[in-house]
Protein backbone atom coordinates (compact mmCIF):
# COMPACT_ATOMS: atom_id res chain seq x y z
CA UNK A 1 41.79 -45.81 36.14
CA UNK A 2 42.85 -45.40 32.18
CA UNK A 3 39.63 -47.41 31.37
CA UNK A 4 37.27 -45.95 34.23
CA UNK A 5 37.96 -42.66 31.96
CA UNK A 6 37.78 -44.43 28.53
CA UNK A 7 34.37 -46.19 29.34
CA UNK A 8 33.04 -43.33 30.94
CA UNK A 9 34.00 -41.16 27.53
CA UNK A 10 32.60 -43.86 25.16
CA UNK A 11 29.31 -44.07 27.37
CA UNK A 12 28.89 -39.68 26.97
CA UNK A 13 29.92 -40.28 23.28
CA UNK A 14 27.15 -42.96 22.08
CA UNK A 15 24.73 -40.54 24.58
CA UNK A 16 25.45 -37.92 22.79
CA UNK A 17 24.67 -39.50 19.24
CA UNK A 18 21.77 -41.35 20.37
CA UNK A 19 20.25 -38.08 21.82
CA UNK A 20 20.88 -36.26 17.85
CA UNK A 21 19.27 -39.17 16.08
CA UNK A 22 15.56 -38.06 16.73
CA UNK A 23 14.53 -35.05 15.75
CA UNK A 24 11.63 -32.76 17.63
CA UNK A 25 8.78 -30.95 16.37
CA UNK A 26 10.37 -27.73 16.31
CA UNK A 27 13.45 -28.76 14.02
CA UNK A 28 11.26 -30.94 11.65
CA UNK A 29 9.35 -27.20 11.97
CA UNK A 30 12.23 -25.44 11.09
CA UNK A 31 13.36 -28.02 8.26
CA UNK A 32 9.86 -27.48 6.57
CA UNK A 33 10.28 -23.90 6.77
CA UNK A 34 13.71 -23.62 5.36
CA UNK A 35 12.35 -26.18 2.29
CA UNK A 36 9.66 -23.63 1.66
CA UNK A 37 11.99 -20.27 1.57
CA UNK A 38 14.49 -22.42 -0.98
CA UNK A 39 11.17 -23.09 -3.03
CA UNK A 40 9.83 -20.02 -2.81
CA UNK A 41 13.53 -18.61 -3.88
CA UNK A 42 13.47 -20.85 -6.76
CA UNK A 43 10.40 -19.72 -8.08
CA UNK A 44 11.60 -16.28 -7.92
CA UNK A 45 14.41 -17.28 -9.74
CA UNK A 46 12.45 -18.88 -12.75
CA UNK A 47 9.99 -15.61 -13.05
CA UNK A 48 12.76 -13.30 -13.53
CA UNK A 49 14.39 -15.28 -15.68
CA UNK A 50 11.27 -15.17 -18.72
């Protein structure tokens, strides 16, 4: 029974990673949004600087 219950946990685990690996539209989305507010941030930075 022991390994019934390990198995079954290592089976969910790699599952579960396999399932994070690839990324949808909406993330990439949100990861191309967050790139432009940290660039847009930045430039604000450098104006108020001069």
């Amino acid at each position: 029974m022991h390994r019934f219950v390990m198995a079954l946990l290592f089976g969910v685990s790699i599952s579960m990673l396999a399932g994070c690996e690839q990324e949808g539209p909406m993330e990439q989305a949100g990861e191309e949004v967050d790139e432009a507010v940290d660039e847009a941030g930045d430039r604000v930075d450098d104006a108020t600087e001069r």
